[in-house]
C-alpha atoms as a PDB file:
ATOM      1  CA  UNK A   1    -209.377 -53.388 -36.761  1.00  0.00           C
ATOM      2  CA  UNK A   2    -211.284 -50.462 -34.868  1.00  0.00           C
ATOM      3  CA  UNK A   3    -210.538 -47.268 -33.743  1.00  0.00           C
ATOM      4  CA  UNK A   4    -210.545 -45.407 -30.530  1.00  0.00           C
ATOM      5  CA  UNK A   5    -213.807 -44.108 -31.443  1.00  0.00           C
ATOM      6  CA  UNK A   6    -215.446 -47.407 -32.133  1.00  0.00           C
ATOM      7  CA  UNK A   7    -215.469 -46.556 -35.996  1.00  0.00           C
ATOM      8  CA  UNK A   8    -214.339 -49.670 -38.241  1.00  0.00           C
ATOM      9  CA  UNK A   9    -210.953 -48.645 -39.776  1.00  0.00           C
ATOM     10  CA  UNK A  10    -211.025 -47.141 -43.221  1.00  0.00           C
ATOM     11  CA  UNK A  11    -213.496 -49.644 -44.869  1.00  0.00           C
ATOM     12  CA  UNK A  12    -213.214 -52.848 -43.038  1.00  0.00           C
ATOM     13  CA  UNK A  13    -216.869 -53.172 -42.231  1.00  0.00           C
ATOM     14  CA  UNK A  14    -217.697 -52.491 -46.411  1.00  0.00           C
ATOM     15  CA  UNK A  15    -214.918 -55.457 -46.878  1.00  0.00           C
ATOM     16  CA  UNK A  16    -216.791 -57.834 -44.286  1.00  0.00           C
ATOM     17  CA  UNK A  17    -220.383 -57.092 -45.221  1.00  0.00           C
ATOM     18  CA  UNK A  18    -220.041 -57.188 -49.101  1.00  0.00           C
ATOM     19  CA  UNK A  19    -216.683 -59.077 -49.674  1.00  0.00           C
ATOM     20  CA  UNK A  20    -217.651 -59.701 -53.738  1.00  0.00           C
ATOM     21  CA  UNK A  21    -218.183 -55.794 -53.925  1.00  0.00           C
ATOM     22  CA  UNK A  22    -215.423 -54.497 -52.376  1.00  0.00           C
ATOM     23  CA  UNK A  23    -213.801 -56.581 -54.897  1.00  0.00           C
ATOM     24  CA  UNK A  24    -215.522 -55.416 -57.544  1.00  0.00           C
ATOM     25  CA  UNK A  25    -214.789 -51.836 -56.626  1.00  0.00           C
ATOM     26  CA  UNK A  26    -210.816 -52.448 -55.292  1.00  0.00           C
ATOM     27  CA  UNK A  27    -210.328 -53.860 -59.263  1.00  0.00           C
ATOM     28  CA  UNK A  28    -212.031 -51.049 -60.942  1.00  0.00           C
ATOM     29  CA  UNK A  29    -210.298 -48.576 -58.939  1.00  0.00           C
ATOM     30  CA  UNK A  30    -206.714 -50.312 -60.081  1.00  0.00           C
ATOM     31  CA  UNK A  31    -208.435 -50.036 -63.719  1.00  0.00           C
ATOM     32  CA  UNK A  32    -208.956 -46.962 -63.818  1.00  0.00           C
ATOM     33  CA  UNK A  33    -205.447 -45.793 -62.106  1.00  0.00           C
ATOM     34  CA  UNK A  34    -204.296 -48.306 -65.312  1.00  0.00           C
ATOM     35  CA  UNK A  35    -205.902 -46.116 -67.814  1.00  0.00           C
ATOM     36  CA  UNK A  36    -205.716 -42.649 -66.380  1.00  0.00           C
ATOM     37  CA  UNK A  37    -202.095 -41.026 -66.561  1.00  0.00           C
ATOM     38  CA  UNK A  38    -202.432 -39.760 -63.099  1.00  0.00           C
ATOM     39  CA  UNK A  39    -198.597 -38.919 -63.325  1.00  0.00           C
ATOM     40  CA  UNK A  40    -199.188 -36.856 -66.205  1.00  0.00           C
ATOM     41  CA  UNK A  41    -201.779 -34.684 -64.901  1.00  0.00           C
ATOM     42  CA  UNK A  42    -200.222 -34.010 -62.096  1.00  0.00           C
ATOM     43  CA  UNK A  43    -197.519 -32.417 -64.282  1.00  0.00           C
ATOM     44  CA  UNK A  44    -199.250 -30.829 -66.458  1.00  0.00           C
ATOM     45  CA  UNK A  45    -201.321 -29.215 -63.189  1.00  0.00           C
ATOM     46  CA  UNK A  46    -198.355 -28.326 -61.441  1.00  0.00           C
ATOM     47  CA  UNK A  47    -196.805 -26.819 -64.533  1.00  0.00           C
ATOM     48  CA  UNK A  48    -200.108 -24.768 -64.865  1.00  0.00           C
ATOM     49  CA  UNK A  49    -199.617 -23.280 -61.389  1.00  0.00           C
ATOM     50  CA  UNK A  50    -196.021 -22.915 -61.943  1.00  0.00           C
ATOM     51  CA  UNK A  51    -197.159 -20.428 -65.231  1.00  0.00           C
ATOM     52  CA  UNK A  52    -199.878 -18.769 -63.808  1.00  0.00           C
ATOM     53  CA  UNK A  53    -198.233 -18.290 -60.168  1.00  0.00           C
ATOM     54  CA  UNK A  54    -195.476 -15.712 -61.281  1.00  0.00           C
ATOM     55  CA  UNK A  55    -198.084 -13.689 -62.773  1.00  0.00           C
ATOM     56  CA  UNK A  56    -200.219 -14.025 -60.215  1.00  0.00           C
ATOM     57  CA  UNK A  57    -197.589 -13.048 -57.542  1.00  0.00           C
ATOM     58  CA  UNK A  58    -196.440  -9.723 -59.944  1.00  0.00           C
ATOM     59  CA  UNK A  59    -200.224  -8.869 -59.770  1.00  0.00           C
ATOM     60  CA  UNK A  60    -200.421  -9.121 -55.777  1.00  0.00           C
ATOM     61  CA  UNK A  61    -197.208  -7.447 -55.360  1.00  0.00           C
ATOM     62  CA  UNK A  62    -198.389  -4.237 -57.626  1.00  0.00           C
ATOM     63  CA  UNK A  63    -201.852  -4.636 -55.647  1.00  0.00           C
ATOM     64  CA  UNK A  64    -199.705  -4.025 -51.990  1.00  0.00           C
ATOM     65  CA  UNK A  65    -197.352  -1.235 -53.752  1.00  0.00           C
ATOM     66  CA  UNK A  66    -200.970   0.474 -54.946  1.00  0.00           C
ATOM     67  CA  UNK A  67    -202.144   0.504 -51.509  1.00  0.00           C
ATOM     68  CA  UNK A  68    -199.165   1.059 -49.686  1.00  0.00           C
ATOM     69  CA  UNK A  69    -198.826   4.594 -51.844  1.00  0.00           C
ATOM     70  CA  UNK A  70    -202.335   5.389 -51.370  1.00  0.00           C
ATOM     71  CA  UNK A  71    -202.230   5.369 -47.611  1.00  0.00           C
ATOM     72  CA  UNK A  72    -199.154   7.134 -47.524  1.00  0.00           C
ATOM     73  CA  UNK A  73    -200.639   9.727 -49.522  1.00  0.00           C
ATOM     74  CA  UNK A  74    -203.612   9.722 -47.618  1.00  0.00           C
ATOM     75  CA  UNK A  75    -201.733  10.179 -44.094  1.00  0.00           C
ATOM     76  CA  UNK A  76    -199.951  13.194 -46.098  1.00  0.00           C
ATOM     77  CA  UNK A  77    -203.372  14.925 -47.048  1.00  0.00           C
ATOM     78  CA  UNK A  78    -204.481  14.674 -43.720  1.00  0.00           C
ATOM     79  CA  UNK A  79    -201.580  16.083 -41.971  1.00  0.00           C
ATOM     80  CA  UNK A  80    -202.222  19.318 -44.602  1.00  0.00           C
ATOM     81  CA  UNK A  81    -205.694  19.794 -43.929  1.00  0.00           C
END
C-alpha cells in the first residue's frame, strides 16, 4: 500500500524485503510490551507530573505577581522623577 508521495506505507517495503526479520522484530517488540509494565509507568509518570505540576504552577504564578509589582513600581518611579 503506498502513499501519495510514493513512500511505502509505514514499513511495508521492510515486511517485503526481509519477511523472516520483520518477524523477528514484530515478536520481540510484543516481548518486550509482555515484560515491561507500560501501564504502570505511565502512572507512575503521570502521577509525577501531577506532584510536581502544582508546585510548579505556585512557582510561575509568584514569578508573574513578582514582575507584575515590579513594573508597576517602576511606572510609579518614573512618573516621580
Amino acid at each position: 500500500m503506498e502513499t501519495d508521495s510514493g513512500q511505502p506505507w509505514l514499513c511495508g517495503k521492510f515486511v517485503r524485503d526481509e519477511p523472516t526479520q520483520a518477524a523477528l522484530c514484530a515478536f520481540t517488540a510484543g516481548l518486550l510490551l509482555n515484560f515491561i509494565p507500560v501501564r504502570a509507568i505511565v502512572l507512575i509518570l503521570t502521577g509525577l507530573l501531577l506532584r510536581a505540576g502544582r508546585p510548579a504552577l505556585i512557582f510561575l504564578g509568584l514569578l508573574k505577581v513578582s514582575e507584575f509589582f515590579r513594573r508597576k513600581n517602576n511606572i510609579t518611579l518614573a512618573h516621580h522623577d
